[in-house]
PDB file of N, CA and C in Angstrom:
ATOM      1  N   UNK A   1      15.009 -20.597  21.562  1.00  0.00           N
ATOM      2  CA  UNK A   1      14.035 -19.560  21.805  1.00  0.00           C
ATOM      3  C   UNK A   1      13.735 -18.842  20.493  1.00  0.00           C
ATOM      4  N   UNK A   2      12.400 -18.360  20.062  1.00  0.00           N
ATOM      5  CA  UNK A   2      11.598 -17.836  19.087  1.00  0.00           C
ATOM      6  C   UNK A   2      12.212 -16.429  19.166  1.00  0.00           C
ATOM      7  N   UNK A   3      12.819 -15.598  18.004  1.00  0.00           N
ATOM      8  CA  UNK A   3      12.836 -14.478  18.195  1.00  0.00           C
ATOM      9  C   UNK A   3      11.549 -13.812  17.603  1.00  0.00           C
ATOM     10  N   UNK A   4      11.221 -13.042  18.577  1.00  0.00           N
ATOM     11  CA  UNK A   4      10.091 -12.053  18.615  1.00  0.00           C
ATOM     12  C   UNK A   4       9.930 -10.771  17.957  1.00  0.00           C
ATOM     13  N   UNK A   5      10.743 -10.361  17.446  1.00  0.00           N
ATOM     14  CA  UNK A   5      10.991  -8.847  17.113  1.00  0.00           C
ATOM     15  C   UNK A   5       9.548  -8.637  16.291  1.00  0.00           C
ATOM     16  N   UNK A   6       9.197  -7.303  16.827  1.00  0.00           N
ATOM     17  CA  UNK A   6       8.157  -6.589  16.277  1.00  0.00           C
ATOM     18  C   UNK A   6       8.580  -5.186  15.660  1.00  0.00           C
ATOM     19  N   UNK A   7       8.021  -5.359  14.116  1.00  0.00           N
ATOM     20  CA  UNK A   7       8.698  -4.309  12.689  1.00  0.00           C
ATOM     21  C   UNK A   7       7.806  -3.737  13.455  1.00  0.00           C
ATOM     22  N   UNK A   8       8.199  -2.400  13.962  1.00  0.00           N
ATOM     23  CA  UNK A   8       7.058  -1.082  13.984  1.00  0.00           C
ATOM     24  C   UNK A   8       6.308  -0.530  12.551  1.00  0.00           C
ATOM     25  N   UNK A   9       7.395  -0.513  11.559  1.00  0.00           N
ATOM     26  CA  UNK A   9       6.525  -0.320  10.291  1.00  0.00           C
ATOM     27  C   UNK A   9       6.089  -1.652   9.971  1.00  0.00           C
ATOM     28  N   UNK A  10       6.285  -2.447   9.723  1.00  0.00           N
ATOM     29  CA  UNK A  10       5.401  -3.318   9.265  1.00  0.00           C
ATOM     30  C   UNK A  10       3.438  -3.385  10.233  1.00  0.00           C
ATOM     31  N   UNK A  11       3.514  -3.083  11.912  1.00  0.00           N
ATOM     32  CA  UNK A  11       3.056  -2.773  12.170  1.00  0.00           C
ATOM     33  C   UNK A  11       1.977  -1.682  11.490  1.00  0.00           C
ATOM     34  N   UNK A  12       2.502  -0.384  11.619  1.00  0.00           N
ATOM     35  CA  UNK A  12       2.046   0.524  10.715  1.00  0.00           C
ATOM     36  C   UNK A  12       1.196   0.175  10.105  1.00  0.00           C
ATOM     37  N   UNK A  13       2.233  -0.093   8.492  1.00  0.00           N
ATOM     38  CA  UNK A  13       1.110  -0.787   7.031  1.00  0.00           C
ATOM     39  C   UNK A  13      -0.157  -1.328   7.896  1.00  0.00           C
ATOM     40  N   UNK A  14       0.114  -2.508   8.729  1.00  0.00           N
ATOM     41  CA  UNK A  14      -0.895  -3.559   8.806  1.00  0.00           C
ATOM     42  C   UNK A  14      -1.982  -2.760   8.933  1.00  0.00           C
ATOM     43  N   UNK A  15      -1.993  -2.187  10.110  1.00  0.00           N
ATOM     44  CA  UNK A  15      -2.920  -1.338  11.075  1.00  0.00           C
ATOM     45  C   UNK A  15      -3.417  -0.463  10.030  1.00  0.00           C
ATOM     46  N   UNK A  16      -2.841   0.272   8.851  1.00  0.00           N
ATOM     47  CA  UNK A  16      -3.614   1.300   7.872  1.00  0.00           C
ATOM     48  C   UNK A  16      -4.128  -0.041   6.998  1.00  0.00           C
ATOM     49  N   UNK A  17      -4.050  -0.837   6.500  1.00  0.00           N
ATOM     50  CA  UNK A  17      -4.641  -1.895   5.387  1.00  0.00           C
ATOM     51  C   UNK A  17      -5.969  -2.748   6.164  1.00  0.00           C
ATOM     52  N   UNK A  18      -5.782  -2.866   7.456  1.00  0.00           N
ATOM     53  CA  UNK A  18      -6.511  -3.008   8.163  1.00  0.00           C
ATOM     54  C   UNK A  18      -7.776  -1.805   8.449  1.00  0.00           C
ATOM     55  N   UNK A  19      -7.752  -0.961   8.267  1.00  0.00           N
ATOM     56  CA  UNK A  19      -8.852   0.206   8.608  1.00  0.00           C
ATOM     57  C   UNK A  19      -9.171   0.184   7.297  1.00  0.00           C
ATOM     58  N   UNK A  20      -8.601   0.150   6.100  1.00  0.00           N
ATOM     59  CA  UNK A  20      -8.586  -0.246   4.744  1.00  0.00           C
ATOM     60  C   UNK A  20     -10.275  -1.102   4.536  1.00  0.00           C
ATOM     61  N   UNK A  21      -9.821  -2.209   4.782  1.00  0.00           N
ATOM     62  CA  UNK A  21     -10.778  -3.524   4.442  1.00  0.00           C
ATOM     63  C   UNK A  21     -12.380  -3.488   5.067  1.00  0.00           C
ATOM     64  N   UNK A  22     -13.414  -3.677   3.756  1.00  0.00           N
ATOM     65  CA  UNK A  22     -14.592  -3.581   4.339  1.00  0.00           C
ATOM     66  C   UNK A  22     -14.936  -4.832   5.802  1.00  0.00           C
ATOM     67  N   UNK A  23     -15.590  -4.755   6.365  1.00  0.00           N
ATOM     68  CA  UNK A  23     -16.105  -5.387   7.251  1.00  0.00           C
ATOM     69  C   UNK A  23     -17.073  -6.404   6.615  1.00  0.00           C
ATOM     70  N   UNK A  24     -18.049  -6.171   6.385  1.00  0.00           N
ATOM     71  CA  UNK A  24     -19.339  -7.451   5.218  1.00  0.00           C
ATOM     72  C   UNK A  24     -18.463  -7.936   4.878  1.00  0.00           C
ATOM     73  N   UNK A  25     -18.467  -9.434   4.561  1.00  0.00           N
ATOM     74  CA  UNK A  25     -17.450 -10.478   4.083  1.00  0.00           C
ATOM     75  C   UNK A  25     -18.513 -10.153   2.700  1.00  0.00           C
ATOM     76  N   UNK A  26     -19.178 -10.379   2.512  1.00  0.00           N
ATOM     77  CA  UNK A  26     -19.831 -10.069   1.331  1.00  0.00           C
ATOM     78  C   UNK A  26     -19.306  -9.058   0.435  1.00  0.00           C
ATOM     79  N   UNK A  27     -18.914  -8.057   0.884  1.00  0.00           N
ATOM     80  CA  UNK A  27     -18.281  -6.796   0.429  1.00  0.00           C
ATOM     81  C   UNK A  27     -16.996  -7.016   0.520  1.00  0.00           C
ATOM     82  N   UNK A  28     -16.619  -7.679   0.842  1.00  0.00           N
ATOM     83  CA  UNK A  28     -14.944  -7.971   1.195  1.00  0.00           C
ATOM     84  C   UNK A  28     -14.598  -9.009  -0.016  1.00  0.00           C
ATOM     85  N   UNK A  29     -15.597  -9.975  -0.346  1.00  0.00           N
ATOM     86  CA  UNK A  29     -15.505 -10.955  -1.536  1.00  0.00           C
ATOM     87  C   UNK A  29     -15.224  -9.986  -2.447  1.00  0.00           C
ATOM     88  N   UNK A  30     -15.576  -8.812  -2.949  1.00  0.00           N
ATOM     89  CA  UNK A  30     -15.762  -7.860  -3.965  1.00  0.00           C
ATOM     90  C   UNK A  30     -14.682  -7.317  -4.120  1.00  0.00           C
ATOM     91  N   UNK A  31     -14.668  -6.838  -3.065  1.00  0.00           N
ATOM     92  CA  UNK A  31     -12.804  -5.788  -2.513  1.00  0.00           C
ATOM     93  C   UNK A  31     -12.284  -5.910  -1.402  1.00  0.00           C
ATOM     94  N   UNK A  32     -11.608  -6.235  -1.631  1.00  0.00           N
ATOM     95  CA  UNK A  32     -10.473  -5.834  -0.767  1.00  0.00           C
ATOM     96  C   UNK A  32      -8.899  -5.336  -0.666  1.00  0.00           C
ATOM     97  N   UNK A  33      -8.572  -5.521   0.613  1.00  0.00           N
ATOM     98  CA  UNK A  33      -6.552  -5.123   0.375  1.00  0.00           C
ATOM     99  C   UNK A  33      -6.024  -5.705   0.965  1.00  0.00           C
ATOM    100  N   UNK A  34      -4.610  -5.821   0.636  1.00  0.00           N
ATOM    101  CA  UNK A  34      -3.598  -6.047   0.968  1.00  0.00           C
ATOM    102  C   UNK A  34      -2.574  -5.630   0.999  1.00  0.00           C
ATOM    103  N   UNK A  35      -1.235  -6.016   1.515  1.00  0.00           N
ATOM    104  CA  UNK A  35       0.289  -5.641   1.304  1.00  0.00           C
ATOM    105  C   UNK A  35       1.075  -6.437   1.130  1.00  0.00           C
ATOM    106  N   UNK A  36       1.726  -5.859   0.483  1.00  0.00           N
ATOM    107  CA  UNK A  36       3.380  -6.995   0.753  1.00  0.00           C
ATOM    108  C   UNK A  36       4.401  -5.809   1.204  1.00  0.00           C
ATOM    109  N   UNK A  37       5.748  -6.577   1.956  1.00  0.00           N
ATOM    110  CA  UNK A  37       6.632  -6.225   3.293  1.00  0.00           C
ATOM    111  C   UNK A  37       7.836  -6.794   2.837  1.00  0.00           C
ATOM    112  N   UNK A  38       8.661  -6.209   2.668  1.00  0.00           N
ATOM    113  CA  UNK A  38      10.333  -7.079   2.599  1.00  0.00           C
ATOM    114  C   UNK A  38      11.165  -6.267   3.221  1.00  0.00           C
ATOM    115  N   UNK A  39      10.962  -5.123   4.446  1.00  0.00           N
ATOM    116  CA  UNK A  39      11.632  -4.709   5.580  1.00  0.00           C
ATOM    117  C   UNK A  39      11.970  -3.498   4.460  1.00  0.00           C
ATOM    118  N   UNK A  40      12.088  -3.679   3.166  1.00  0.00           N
ATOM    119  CA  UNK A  40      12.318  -1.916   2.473  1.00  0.00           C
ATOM    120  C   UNK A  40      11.255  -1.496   1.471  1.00  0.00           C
ATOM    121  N   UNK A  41      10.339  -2.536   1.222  1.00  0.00           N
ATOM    122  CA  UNK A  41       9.648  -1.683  -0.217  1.00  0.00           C
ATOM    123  C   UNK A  41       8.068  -2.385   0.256  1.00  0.00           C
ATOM    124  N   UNK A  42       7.259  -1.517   0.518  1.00  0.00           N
ATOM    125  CA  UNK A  42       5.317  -1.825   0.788  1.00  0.00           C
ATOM    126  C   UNK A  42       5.132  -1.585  -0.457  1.00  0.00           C
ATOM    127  N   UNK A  43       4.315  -2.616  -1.095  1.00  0.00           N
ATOM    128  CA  UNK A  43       3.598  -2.979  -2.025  1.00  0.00           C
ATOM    129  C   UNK A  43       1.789  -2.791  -1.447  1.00  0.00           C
ATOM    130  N   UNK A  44       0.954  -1.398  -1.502  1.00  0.00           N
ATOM    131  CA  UNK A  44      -0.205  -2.335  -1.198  1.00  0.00           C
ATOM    132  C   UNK A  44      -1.232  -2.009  -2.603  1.00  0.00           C
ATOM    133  N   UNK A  45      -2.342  -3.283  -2.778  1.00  0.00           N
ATOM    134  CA  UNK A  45      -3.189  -3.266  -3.807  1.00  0.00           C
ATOM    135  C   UNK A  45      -4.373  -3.704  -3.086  1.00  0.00           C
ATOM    136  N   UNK A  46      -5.277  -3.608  -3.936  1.00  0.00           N
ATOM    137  CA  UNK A  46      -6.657  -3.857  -4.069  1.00  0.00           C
ATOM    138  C   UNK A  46      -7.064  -5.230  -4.423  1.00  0.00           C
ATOM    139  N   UNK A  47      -7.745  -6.184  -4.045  1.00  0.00           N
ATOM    140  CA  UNK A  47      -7.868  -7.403  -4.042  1.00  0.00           C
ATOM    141  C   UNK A  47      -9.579  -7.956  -4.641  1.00  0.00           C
ATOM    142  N   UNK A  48      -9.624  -8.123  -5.896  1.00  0.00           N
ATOM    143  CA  UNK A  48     -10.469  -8.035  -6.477  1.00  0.00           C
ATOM    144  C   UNK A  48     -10.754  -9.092  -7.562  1.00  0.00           C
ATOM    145  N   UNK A  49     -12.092  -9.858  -7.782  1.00  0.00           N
ATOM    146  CA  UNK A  49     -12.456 -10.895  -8.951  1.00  0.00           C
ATOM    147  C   UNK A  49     -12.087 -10.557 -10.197  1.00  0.00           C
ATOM    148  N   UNK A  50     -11.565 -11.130 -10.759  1.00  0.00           N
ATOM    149  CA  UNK A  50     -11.275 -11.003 -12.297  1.00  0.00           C
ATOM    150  C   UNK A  50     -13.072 -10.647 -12.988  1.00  0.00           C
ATOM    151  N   UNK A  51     -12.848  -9.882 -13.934  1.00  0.00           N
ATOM    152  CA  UNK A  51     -13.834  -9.346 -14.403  1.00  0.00           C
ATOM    153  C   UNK A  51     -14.007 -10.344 -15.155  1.00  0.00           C
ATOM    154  N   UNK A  52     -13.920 -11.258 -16.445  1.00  0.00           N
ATOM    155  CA  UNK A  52     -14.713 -12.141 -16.741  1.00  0.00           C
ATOM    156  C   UNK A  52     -14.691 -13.754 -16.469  1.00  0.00           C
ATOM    157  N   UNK A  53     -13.656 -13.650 -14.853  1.00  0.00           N
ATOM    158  CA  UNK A  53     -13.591 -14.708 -14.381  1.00  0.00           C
ATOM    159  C   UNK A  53     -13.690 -14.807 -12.794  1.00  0.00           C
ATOM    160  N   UNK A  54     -14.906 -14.714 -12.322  1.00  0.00           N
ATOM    161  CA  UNK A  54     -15.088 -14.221 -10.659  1.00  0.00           C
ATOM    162  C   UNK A  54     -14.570 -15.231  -9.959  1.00  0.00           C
ATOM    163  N   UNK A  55     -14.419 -15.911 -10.177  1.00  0.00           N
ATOM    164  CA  UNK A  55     -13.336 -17.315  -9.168  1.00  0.00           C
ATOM    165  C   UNK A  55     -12.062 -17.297  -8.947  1.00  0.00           C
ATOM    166  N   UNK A  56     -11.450 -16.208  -9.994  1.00  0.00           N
ATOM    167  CA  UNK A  56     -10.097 -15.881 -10.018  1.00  0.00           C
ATOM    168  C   UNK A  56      -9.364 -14.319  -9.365  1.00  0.00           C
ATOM    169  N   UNK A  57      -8.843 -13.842  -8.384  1.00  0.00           N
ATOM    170  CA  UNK A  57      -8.420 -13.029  -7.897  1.00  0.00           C
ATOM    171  C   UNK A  57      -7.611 -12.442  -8.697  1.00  0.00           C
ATOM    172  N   UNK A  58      -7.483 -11.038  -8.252  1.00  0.00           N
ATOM    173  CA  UNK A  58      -5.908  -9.910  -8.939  1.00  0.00           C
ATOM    174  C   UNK A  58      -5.860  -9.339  -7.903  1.00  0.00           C
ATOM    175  N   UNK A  59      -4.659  -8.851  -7.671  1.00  0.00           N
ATOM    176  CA  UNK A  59      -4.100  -7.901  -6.894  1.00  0.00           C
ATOM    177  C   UNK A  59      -3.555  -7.037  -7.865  1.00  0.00           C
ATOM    178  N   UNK A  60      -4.435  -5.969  -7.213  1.00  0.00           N
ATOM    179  CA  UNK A  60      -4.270  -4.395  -8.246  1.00  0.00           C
ATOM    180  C   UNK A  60      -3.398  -3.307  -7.521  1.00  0.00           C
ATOM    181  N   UNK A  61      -2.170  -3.430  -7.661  1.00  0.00           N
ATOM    182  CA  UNK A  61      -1.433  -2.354  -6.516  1.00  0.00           C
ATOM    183  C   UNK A  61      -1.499  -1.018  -7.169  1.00  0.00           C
ATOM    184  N   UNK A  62      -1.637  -0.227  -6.128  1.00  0.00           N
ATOM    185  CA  UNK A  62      -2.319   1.160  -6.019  1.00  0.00           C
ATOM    186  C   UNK A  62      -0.949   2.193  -5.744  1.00  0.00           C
ATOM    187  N   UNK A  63      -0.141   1.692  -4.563  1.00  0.00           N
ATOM    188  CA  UNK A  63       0.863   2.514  -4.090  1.00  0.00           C
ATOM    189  C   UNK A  63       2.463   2.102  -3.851  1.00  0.00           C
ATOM    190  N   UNK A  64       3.530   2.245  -3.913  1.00  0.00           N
ATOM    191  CA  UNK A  64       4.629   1.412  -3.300  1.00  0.00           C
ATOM    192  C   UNK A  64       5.510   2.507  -2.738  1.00  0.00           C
ATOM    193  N   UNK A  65       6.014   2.448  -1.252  1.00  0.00           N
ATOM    194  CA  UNK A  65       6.471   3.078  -0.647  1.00  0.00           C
ATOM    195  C   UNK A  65       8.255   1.998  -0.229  1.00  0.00           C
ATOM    196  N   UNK A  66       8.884   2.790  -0.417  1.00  0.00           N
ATOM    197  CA  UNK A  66      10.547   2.342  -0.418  1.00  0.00           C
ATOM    198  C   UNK A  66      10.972   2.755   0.414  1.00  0.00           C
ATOM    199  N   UNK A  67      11.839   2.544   1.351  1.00  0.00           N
ATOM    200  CA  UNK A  67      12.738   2.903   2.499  1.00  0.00           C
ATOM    201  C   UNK A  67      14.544   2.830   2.292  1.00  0.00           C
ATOM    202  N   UNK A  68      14.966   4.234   1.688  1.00  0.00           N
ATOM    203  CA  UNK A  68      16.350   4.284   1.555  1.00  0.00           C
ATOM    204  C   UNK A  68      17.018   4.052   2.936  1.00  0.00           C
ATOM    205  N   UNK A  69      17.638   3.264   3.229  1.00  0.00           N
ATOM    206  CA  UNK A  69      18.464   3.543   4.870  1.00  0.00           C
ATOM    207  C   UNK A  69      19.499   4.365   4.461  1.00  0.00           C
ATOM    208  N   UNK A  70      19.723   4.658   3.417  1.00  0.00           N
ATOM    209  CA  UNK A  70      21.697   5.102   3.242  1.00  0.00           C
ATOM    210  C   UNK A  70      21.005   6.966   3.468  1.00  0.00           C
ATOM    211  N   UNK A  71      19.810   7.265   3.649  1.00  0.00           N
ATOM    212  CA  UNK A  71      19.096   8.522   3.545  1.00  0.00           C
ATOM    213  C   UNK A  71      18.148   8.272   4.754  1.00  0.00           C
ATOM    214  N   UNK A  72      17.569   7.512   4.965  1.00  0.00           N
ATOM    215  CA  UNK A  72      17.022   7.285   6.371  1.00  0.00           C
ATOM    216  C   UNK A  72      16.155   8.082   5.909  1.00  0.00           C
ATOM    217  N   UNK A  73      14.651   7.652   4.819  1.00  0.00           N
ATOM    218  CA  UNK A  73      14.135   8.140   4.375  1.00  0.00           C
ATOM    219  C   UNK A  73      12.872   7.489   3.439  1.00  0.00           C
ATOM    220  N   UNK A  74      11.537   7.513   3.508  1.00  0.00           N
ATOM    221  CA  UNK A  74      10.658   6.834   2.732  1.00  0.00           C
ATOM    222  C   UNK A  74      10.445   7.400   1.399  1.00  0.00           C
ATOM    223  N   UNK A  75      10.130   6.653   0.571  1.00  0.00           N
ATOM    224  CA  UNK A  75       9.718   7.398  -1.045  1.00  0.00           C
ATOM    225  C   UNK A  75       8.510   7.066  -0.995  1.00  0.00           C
ATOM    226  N   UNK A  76       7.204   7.824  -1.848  1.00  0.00           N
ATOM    227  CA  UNK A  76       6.144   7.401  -2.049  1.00  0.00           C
ATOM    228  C   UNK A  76       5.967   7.341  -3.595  1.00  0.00           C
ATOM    229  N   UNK A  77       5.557   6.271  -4.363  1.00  0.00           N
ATOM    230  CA  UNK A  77       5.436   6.229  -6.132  1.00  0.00           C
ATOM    231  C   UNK A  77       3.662   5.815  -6.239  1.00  0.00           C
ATOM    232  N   UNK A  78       3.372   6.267  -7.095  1.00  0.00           N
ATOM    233  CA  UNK A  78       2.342   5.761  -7.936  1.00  0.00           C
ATOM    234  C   UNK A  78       2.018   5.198  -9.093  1.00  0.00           C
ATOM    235  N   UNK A  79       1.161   4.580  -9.208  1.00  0.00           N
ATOM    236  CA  UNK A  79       1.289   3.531 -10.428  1.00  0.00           C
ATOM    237  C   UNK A  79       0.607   4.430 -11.783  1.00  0.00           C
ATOM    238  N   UNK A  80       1.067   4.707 -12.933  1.00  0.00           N
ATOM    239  CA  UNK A  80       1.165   5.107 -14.208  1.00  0.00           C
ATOM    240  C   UNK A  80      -0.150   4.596 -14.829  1.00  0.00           C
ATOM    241  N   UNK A  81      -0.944   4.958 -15.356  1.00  0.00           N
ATOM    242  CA  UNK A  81      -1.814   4.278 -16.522  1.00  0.00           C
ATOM    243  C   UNK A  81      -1.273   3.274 -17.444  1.00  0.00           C
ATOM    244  N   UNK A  82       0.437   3.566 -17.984  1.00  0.00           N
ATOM    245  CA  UNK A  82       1.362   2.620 -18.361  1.00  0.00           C
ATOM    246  C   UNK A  82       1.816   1.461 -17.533  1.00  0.00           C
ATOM    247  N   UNK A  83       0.795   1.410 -16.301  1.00  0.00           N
ATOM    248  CA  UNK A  83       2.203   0.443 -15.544  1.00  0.00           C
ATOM    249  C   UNK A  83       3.300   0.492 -14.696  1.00  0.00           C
ATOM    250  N   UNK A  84       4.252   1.569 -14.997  1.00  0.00           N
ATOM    251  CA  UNK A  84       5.221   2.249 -14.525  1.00  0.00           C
ATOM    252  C   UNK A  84       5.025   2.768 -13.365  1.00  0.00           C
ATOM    253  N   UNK A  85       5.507   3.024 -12.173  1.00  0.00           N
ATOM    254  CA  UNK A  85       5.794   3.646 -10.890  1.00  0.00           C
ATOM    255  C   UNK A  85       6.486   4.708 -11.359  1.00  0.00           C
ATOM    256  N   UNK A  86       5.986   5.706 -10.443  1.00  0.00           N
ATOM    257  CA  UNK A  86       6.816   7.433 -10.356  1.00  0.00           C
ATOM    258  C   UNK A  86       6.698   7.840  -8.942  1.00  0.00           C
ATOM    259  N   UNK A  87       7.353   8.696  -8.964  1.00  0.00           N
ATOM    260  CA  UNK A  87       7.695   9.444  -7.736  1.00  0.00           C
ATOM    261  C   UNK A  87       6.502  10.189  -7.757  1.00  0.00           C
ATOM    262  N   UNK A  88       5.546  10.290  -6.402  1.00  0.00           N
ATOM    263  CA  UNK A  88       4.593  10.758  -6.246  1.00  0.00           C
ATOM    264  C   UNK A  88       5.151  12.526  -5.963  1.00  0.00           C
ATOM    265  N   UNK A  89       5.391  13.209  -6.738  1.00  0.00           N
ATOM    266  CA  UNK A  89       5.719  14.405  -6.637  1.00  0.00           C
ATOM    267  C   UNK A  89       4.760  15.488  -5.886  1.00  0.00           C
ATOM    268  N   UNK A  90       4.226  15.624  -5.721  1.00  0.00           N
ATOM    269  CA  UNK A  90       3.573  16.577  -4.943  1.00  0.00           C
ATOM    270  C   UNK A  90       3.923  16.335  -3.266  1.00  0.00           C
ATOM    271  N   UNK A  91       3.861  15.302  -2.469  1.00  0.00           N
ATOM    272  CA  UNK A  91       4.838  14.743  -1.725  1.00  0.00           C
ATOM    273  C   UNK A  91       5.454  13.280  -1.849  1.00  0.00           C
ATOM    274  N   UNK A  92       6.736  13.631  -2.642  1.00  0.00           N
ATOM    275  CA  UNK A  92       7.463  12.071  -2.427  1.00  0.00           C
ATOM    276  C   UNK A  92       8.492  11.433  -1.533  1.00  0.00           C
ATOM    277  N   UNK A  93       8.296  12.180  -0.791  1.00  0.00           N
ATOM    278  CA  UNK A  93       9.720  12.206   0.541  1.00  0.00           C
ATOM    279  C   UNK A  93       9.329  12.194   2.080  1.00  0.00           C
ATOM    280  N   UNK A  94      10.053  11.336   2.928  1.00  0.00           N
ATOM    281  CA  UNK A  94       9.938  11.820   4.024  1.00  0.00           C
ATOM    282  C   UNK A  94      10.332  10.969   5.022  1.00  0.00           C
ATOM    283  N   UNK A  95      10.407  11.503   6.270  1.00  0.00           N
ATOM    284  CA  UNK A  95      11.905  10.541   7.355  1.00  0.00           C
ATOM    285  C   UNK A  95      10.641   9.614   8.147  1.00  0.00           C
ATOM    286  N   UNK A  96       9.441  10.139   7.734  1.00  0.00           N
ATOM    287  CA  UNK A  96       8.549   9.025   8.903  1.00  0.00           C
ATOM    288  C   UNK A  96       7.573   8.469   7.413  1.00  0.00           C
ATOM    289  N   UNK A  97       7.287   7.147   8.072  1.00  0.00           N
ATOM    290  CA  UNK A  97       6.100   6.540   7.518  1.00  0.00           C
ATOM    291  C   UNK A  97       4.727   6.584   7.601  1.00  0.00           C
ATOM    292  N   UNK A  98       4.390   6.857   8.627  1.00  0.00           N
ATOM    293  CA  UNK A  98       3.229   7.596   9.284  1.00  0.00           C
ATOM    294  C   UNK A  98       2.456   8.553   8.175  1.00  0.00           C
ATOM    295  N   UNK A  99       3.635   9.848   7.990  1.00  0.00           N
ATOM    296  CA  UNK A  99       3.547  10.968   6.972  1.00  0.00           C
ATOM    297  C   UNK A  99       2.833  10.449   6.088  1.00  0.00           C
ATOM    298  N   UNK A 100       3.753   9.409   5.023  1.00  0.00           N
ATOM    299  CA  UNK A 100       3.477   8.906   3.914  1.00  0.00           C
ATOM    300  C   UNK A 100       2.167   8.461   3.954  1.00  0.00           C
ATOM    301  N   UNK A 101       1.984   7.213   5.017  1.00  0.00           N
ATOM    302  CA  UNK A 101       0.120   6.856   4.593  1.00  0.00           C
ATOM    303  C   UNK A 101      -0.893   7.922   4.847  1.00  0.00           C
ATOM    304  N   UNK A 102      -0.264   9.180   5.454  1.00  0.00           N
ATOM    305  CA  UNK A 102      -1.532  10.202   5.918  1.00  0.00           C
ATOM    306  C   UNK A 102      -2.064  10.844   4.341  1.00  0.00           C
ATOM    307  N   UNK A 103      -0.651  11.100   3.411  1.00  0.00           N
ATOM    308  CA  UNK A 103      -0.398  11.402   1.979  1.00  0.00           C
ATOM    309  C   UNK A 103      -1.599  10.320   1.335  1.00  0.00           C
ATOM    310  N   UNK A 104      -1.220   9.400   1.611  1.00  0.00           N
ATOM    311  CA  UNK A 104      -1.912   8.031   0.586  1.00  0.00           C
ATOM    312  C   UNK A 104      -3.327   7.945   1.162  1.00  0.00           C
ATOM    313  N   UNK A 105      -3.824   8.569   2.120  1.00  0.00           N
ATOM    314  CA  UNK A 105      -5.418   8.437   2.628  1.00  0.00           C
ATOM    315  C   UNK A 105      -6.235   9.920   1.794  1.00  0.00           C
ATOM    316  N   UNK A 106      -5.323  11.123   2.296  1.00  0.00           N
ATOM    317  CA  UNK A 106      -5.572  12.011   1.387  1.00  0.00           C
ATOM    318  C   UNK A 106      -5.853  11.982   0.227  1.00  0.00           C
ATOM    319  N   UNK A 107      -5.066  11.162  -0.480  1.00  0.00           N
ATOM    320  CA  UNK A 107      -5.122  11.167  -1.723  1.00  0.00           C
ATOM    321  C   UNK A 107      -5.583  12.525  -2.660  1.00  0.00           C
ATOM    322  N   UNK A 108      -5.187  13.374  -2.132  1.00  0.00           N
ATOM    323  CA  UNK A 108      -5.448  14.825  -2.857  1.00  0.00           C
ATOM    324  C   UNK A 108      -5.570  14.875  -4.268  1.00  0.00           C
ATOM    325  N   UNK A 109      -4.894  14.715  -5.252  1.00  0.00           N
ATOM    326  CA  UNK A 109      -4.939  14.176  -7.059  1.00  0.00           C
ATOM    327  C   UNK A 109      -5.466  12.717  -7.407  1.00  0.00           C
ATOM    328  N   UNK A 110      -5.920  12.323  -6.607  1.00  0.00           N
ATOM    329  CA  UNK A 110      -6.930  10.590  -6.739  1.00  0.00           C
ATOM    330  C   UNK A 110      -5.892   9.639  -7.073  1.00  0.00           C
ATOM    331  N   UNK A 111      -4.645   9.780  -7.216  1.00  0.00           N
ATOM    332  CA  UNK A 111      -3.838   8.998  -7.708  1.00  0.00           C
ATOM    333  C   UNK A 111      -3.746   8.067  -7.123  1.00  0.00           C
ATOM    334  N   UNK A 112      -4.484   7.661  -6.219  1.00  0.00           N
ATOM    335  CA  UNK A 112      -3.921   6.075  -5.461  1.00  0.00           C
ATOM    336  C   UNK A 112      -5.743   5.279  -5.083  1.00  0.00           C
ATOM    337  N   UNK A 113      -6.653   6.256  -4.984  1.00  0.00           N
ATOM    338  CA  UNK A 113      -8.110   5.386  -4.891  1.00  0.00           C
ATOM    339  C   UNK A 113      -8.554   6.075  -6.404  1.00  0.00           C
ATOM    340  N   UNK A 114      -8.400   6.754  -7.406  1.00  0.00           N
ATOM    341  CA  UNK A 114      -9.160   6.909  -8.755  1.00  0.00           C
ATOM    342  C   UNK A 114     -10.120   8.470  -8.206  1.00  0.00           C
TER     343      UNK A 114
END
């Protein structure tokens, strides 16, 4: 027998990356998103043609959210002009995930849509 188990957060992500993504496939060729999932750390980016090579994709990650269990607790980071991830300080903490993407839609300091 198939085990079935359904990640409620993984759920989650989907369902916000999903409201995410344009509808026009036309517009969706242009941009789009995605995630990646390994049960502790969401990776999501922006899914976009290489600028002087449109046949070729990048994934441009925007946000990464971590799940301490030993704290039973999400982190939210943002990506650096360097590259580097930081602790999204203005809110980087919190016991639900929910919280966190409401943070990352807000985007209050542009730090995650520019």
């Amino acid at each position: 027998m198939k085990n079935t188990t359904i990640d409620i957060n993984e759920s989650t992500i989907k369902k916000y990356v999903e409201s995410l993504r344009p509808d026009n496939p036309e517009i969706r060729a242009q941009l789009d998103f995605g995630y990646s999932y390994d049960g502790k750390v969401v990776l999501l980016y922006e899914i976009r043609p290489v600028w002087n090579n449109p046949k070729e994709l990048q994934q441009i990650e925007f946000a990464k959210i971590r799940f301490y269990k030993s704290k039973q607790e999400w982190n939210l980071y943002w990506m650096r002009a360097s590259g580097k991830w930081e602790l999204y300080e203005p809110f980087p903490k919190s016991t639900h995930l929910e919280k966190i993407i409401e943070i990352i839609k807000e985007d209050k300091h542009h730090c995650f849509y520019g």
